[in-house]
Protein backbone atom coordinates (compact mmCIF):
# COMPACT_ATOMS: atom_id res chain seq x y z
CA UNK A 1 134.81 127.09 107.94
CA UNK A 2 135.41 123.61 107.46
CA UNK A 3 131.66 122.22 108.17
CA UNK A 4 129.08 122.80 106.00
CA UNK A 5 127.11 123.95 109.09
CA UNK A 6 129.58 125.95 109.57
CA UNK A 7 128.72 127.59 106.19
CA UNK A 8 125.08 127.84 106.75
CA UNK A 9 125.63 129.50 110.29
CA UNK A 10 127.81 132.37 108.08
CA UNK A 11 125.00 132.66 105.59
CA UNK A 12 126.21 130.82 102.72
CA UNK A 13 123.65 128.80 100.72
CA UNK A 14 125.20 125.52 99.49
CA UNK A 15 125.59 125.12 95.41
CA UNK A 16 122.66 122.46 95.18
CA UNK A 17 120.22 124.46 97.28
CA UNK A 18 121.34 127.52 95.86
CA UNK A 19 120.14 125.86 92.13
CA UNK A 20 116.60 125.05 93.73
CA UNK A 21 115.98 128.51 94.20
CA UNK A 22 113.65 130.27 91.53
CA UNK A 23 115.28 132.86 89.42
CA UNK A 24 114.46 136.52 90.83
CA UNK A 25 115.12 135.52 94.40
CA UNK A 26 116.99 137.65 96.95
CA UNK A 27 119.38 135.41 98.64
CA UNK A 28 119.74 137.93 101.04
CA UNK A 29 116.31 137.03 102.52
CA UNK A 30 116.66 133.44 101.60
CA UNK A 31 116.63 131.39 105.45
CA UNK A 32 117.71 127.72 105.31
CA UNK A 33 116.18 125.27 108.62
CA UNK A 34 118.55 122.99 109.58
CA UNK A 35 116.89 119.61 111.65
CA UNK A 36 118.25 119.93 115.02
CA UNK A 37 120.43 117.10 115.81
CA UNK A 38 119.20 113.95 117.72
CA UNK A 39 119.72 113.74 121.09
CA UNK A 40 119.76 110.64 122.86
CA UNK A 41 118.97 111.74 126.58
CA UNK A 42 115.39 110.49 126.09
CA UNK A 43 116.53 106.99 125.18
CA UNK A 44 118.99 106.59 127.54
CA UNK A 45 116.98 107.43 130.91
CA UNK A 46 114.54 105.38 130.11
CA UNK A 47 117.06 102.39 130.20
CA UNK A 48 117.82 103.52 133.16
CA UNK A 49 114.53 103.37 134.95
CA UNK A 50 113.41 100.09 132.97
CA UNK A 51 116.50 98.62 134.77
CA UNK A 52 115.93 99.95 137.60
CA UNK A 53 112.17 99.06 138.36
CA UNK A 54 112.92 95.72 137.18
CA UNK A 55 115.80 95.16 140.05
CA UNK A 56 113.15 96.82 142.29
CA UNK A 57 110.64 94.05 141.22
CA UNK A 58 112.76 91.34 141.33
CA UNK A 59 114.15 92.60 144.87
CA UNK A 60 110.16 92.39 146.28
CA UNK A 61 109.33 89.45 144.54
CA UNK A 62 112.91 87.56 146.45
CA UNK A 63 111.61 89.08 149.62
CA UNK A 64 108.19 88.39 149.56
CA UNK A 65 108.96 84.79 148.74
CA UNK A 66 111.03 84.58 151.72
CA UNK A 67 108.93 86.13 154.22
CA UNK A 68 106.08 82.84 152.24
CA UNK A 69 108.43 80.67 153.18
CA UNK A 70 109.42 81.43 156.36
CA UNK A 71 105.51 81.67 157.46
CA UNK A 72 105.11 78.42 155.45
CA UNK A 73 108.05 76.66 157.86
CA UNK A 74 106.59 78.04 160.94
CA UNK A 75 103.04 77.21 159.94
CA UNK A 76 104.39 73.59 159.61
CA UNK A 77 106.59 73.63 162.36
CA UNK A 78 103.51 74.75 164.85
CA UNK A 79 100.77 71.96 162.97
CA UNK A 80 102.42 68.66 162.42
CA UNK A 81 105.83 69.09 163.90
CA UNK A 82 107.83 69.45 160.62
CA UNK A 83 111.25 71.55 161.30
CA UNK A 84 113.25 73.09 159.26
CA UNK A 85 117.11 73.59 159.81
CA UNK A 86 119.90 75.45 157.68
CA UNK A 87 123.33 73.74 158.45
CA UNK A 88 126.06 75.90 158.25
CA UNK A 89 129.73 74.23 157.50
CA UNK A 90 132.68 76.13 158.52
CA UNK A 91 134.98 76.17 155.41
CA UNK A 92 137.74 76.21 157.89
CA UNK A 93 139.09 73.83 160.04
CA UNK A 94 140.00 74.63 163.38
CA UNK A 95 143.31 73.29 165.32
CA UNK A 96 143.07 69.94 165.98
């Protein structure tokens, strides 16, 4: 028994609670509540689904703005014959 809750879980009242005690009382009977120790599941889940429904917004809110702006292109595209082209480089070069 190296803990002191290993003391109180054998019965053994510690010296400064035993001196709290009034006089005339049976030890025997005498049952000491420990606080059970924190636990951090709680904490730590909810982390978890805070970062989790914010990639989830964030995620909507990137694909709802590009579904805006593609309807936004075509819209233009269709009125006043505004187009809209994505040029795509090739990072390598090809035999000459």
């Amino acid at each position: 028994m190296q803990l002191p809750e290993d003391q109180l879980r054998a019965g053994h009242i510690p010296a400064d609670v035993y001196r709290q005690l009034p006089p005339g009382t049976d030890v025997r009977r005498v049952v000491i509540v420990q606080e059970a120790p924190r636990s951090y599941t709680g904490p730590i889940v909810l982390t978890l689904v805070v970062v989790t429904a914010s990639i989830a917004v964030l995620l909507v809110i990137a694909f709802v703005a590009q579904v805006v702006a593609g309807a936004a292109v075509a819209v233009l595209s269709a009125t006043s014959g505004l187009t809209y082209a994505i040029n795509r480089t090739c990072k390598t070069k090809k035999g000459i």
